[in-house]
Protein backbone atom coordinates (compact mmCIF):
# COMPACT_ATOMS: atom_id res chain seq x y z
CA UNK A 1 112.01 140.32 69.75
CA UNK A 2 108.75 141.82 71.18
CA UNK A 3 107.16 138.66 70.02
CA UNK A 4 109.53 136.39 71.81
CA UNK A 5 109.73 138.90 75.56
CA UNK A 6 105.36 138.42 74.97
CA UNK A 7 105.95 134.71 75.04
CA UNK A 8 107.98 134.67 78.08
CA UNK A 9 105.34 137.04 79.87
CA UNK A 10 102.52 134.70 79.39
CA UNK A 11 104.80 131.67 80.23
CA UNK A 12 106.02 133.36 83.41
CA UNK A 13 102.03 134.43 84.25
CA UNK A 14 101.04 130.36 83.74
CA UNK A 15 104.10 129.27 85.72
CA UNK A 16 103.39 131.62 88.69
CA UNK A 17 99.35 130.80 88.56
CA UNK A 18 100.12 127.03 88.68
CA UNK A 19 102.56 126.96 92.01
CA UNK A 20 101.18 130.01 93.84
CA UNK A 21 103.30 130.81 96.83
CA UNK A 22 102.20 129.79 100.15
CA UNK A 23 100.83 132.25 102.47
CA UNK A 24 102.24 129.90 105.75
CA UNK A 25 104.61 126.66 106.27
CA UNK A 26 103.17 123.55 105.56
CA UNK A 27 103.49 122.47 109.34
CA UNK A 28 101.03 124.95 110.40
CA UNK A 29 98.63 124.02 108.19
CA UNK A 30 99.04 120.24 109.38
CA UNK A 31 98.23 121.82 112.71
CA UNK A 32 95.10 123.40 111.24
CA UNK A 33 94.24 120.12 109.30
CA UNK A 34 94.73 116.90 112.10
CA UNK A 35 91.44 118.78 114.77
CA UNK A 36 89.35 118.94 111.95
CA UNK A 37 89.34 114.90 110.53
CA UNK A 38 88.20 114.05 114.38
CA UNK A 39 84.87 115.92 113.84
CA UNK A 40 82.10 113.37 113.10
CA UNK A 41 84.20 110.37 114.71
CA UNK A 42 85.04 108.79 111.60
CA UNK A 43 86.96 109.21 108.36
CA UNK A 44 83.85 109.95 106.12
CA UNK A 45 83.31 113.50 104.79
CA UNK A 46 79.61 113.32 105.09
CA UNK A 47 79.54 112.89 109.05
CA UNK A 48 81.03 116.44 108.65
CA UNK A 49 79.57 119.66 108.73
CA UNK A 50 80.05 121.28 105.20
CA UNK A 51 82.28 124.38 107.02
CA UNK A 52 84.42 121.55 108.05
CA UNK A 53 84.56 120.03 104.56
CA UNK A 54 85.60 123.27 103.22
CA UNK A 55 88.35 123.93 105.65
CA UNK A 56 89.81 120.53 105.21
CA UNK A 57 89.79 121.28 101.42
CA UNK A 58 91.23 124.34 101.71
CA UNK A 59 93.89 122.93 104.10
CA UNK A 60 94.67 120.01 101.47
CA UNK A 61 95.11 122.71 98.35
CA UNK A 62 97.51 124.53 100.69
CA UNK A 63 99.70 121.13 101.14
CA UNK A 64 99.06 120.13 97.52
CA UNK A 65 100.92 123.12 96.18
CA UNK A 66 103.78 122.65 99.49
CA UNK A 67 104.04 119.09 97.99
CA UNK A 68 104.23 120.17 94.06
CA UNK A 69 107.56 119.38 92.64
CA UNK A 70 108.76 116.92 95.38
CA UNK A 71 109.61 113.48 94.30
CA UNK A 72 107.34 111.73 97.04
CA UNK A 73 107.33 108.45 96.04
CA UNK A 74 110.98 108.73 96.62
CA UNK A 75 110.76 110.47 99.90
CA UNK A 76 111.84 108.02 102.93
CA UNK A 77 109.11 109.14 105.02
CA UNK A 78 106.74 108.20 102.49
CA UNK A 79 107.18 104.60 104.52
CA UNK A 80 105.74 103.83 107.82
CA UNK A 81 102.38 102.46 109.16
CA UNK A 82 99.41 105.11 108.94
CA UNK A 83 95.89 104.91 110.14
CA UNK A 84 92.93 106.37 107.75
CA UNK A 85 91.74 109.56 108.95
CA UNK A 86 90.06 110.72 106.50
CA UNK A 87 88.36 110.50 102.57
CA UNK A 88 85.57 112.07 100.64
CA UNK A 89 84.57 109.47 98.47
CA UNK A 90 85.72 106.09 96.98
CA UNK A 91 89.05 105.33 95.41
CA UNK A 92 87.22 103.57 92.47
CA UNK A 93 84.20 105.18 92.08
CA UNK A 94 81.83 103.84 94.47
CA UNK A 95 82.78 99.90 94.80
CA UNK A 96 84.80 101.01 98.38
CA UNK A 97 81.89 102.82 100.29
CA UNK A 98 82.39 106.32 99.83
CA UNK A 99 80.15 109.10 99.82
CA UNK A 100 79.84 108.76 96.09
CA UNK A 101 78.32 105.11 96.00
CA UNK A 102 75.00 106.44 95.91
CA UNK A 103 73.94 102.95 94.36
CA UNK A 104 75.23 100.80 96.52
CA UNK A 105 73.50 99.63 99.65
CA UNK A 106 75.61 100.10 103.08
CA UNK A 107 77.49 97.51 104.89
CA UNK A 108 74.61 97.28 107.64
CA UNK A 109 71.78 96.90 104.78
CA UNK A 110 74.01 94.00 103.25
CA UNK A 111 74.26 92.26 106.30
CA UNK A 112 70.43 92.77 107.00
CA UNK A 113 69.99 90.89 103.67
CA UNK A 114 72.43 88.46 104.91
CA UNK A 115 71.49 87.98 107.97
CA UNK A 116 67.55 87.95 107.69
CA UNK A 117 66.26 86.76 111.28
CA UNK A 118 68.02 89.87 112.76
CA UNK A 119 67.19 93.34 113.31
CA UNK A 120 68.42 96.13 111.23
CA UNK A 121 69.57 97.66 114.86
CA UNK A 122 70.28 94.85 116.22
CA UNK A 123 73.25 94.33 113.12
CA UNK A 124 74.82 97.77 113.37
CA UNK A 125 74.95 97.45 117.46
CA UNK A 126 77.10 94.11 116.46
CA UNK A 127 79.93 95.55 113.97
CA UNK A 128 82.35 97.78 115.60
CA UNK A 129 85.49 98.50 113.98
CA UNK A 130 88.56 98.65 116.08
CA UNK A 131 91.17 99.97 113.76
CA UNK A 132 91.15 101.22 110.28
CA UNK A 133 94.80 101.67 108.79
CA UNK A 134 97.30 101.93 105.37
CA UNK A 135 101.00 100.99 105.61
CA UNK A 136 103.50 102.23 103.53
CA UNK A 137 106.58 99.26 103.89
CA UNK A 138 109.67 99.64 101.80
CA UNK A 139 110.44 98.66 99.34
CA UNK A 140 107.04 99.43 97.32
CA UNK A 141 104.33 97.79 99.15
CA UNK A 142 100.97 98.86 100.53
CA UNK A 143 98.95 97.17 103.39
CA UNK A 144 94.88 97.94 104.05
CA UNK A 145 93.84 96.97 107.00
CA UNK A 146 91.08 97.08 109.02
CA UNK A 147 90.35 95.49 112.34
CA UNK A 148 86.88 95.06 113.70
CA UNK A 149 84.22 93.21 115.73
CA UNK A 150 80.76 91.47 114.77
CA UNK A 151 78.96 90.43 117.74
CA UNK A 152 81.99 90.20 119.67
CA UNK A 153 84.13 87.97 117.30
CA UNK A 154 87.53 89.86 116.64
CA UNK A 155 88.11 89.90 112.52
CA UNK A 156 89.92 91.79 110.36
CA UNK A 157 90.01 92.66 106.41
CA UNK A 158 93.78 92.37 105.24
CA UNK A 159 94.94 93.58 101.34
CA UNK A 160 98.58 93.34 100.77
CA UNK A 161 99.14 94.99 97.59
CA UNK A 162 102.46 96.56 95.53
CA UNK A 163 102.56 99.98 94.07
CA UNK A 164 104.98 101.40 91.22
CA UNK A 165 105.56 104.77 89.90
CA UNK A 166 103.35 104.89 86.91
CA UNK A 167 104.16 105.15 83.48
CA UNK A 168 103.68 108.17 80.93
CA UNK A 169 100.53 106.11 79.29
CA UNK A 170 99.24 104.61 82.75
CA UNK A 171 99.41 108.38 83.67
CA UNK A 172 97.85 109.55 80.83
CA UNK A 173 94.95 106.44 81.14
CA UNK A 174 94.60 107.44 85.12
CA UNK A 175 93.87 111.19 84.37
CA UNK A 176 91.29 109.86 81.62
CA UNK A 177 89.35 108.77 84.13
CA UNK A 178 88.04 112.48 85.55
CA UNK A 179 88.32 113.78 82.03
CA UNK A 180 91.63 115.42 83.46
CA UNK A 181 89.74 117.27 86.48
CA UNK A 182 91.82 115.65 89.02
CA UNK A 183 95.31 117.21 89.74
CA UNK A 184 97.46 113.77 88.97
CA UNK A 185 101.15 114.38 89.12
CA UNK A 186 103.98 112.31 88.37
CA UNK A 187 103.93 111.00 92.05
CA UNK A 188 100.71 108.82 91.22
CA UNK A 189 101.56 105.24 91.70
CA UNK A 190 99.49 101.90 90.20
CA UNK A 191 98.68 99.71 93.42
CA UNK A 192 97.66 96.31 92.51
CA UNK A 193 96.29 94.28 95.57
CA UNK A 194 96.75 90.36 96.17
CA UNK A 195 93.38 88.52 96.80
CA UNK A 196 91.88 90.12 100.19
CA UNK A 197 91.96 87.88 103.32
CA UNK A 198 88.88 87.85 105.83
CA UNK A 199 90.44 86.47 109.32
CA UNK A 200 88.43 85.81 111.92
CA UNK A 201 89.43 85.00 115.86
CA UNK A 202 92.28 86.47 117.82
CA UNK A 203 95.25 84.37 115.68
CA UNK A 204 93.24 84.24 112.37
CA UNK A 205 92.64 80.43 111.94
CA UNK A 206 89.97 80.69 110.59
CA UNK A 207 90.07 83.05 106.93
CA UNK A 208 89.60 82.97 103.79
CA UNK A 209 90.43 84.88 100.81
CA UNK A 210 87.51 86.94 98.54
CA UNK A 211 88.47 86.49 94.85
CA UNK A 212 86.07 87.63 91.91
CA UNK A 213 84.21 90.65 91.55
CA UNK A 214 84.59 91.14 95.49
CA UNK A 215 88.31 91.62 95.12
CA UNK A 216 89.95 94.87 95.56
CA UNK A 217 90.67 95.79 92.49
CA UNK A 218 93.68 97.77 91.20
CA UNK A 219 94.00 101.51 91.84
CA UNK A 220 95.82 104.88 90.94
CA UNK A 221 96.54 107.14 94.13
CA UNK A 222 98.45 110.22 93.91
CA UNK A 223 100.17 111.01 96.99
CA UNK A 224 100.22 115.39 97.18
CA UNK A 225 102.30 115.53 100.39
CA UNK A 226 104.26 113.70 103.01
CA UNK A 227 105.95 114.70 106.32
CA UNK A 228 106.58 113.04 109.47
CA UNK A 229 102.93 113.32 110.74
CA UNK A 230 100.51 113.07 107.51
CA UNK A 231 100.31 111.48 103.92
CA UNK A 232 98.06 112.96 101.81
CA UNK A 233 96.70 111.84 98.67
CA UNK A 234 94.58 111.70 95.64
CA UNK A 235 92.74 108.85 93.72
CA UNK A 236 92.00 109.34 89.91
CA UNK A 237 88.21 109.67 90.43
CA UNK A 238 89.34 112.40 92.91
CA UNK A 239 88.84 111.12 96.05
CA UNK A 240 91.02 112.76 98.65
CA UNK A 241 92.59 110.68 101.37
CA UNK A 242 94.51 111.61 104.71
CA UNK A 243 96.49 109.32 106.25
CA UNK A 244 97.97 109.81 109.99
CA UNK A 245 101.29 108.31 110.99
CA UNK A 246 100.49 105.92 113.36
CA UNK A 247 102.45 106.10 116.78
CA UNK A 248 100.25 104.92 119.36
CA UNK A 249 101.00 101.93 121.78
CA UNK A 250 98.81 99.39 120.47
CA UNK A 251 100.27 97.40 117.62
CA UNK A 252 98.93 97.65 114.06
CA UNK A 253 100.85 95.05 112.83
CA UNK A 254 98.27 92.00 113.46
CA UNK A 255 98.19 91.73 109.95
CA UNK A 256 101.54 89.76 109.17
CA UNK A 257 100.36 87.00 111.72
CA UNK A 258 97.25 86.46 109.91
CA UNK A 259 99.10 86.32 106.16
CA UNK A 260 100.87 83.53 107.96
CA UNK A 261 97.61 81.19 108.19
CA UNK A 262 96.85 79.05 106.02
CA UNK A 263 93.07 80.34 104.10
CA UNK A 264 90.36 77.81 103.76
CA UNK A 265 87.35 78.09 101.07
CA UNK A 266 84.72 80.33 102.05
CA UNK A 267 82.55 76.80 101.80
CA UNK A 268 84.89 75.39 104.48
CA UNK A 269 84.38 78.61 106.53
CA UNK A 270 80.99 78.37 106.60
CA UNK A 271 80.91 74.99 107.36
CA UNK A 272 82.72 75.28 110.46
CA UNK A 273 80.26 78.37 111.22
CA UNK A 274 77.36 76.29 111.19
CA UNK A 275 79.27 73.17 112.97
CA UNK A 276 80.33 75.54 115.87
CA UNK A 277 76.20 77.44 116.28
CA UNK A 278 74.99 73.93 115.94
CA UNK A 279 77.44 73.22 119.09
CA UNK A 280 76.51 75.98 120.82
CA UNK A 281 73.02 75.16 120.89
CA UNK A 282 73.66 71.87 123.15
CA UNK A 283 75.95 73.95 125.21
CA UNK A 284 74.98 74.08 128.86
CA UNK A 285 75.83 78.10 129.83
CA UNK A 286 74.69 80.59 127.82
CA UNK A 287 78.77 82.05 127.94
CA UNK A 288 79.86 79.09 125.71
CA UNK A 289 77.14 79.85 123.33
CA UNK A 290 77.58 83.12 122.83
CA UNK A 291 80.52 82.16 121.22
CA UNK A 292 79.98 80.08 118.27
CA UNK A 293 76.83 81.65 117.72
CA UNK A 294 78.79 84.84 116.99
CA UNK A 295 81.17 82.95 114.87
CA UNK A 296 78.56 81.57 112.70
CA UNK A 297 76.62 84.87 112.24
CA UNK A 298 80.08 86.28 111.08
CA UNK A 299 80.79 83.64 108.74
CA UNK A 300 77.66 84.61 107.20
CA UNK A 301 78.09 88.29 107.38
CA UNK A 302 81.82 88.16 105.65
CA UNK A 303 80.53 85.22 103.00
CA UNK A 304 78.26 88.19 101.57
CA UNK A 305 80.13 90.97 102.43
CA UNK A 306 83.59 90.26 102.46
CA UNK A 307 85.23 93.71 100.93
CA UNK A 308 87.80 96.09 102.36
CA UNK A 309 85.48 98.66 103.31
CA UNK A 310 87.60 102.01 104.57
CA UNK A 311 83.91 103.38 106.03
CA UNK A 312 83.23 100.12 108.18
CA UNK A 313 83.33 102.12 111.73
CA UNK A 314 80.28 104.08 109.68
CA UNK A 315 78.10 101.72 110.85
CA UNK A 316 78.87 101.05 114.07
């Protein structure tokens, strides 16, 4: 008997250190949390100060443990469209620009490589992003996409991918990954992307798709808590993500229009490029070259770069 009531003790001591109660509702802290991912002007942890990091992590452990229990991936407000407000590192380890892809070169280095005859200034004054976002759409799919400009040409970087609730072994495989550091619950899902598509112009006509090692590959993201303002998550390297629910005025749904086109090769692409500079060159007002010029510098810049890159207003 005392052996059995010394059992329940220390299961009743584990159960109450794993869910400890929170100290206020979940909404406040969401209050707390939203001011702080502005900080810096982008998503990226390391244009933070580290006071900043470590209120934002303390304000996602306090919605972590709201979130424990809930069946998220079930929860209708789990779907919606969401802009990217925040993350701390890559989703798979440092092939998606985060802080932890130490190895890696930056977007603006790449396209210094790419783009030899220009300056390395001269290439982060000419990428701008204009939107940087994550859909949720019923009934399981997930849409990145991110919206910039490269010397004035309007593109965008569109992965359409679907997501399932993920199995006992994929679970098992997932947490394997961090050596079981990161807190993975049963509301991780496997997202497997289609081939990315690289649009460029207003309607997309000209795009391609980026297959091979340049694809987005497949990830596991745990989403810790939902509500009708934030989605918060976790990838299985342990990257932590906040999304925002997206209400503002200006669309964020360019993306089905340019799913619609019809890709080319990236050798076609390129081709045009270089057909519309070479037009450019003969044309008589500098406004008409401007142009085609831009077009053709980023055909070359997505050729070598094209990635979804969730950083890409970094370098801007």
């Amino acid at each position: 008997m005392a052996a059995r009531i010394l059992t329940l003790a220390g299961v009743v001591h584990q159960a109450s250190s794993f869910a400890a109660p929170l100290s206020r509702p979940a909404g406040v802290v969401v209050d707390e949390l939203l001011p702080l991912l502005d900080e810096g002007g982008t998503t990226r942890s390391r244009n933070k100060s580290p006071e900043t990091i470590k209120q934002i992590d303390a304000c996602l452990a306090e919605l972590r443990e709201a979130g424990r229990g809930a069946k998220v991936l079930d929860d209708p407000r789990l779907f919606g469209e969401y802009e990217i407000k925040y993350f701390d590192r890559s989703v798979d380890g440092g092939r998606d620009g985060g802080d932890d892809a130490v190895k890696k070169p930056s977007i603006a280095k790449r396209l210094r490589k790419a783009i030899f005859f220009l300056p390395f200034k001269a290439i982060r004054l000419g990428l701008k992003s204009t939107g940087t976002y994550q859909h949720v759409l019923e009934p399981k799919t997930i849409v990145n996409y991110v919206t910039f400009k490269f010397f004035g040409v309007p593109a965008a970087v569109t992965a359409k991918a679907e997501f399932t609730r993920e199995t006992a072994d994929e679970l098992a495989a997932a947490r394997a990954l961090s050596n079981g550091t990161v807190p993975l619950s049963a509301e991780t899902a496997r997202v497997v992307f289609d081939a990315p598509r690289v649009s460029f112009g207003r309607r997309g006509r000209l795009n391609f798709e980026v297959t091979g090692p340049s694809a987005q590959p497949p990830v596991d993201l745990c989403t810790t808590y939902v509500d009708d303002r934030v989605r918060c998550g976790v990838a299985a390297r342990g990257g932590k993500f906040v999304f925002r629910r997206y209400n503002k005025t200006e669309p964020a749904d360019g993306w089905e229009a340019l799913l619609k086109q019809e890709p080319v090769s990236g050798k076609v692409f390129f081709g045009l490029s270089v057909l519309g500079a070479a037009a450019g060159a003969v044309a008589p007002l500098p406004t008409l070259l401007g142009v085609p010029v831009g077009l053709f510098v980023a055909g070359k810049a997505a050729i070598a770069t094209a990635r979804y890159e969730p950083g890409l207003e970094d370098v801007a």
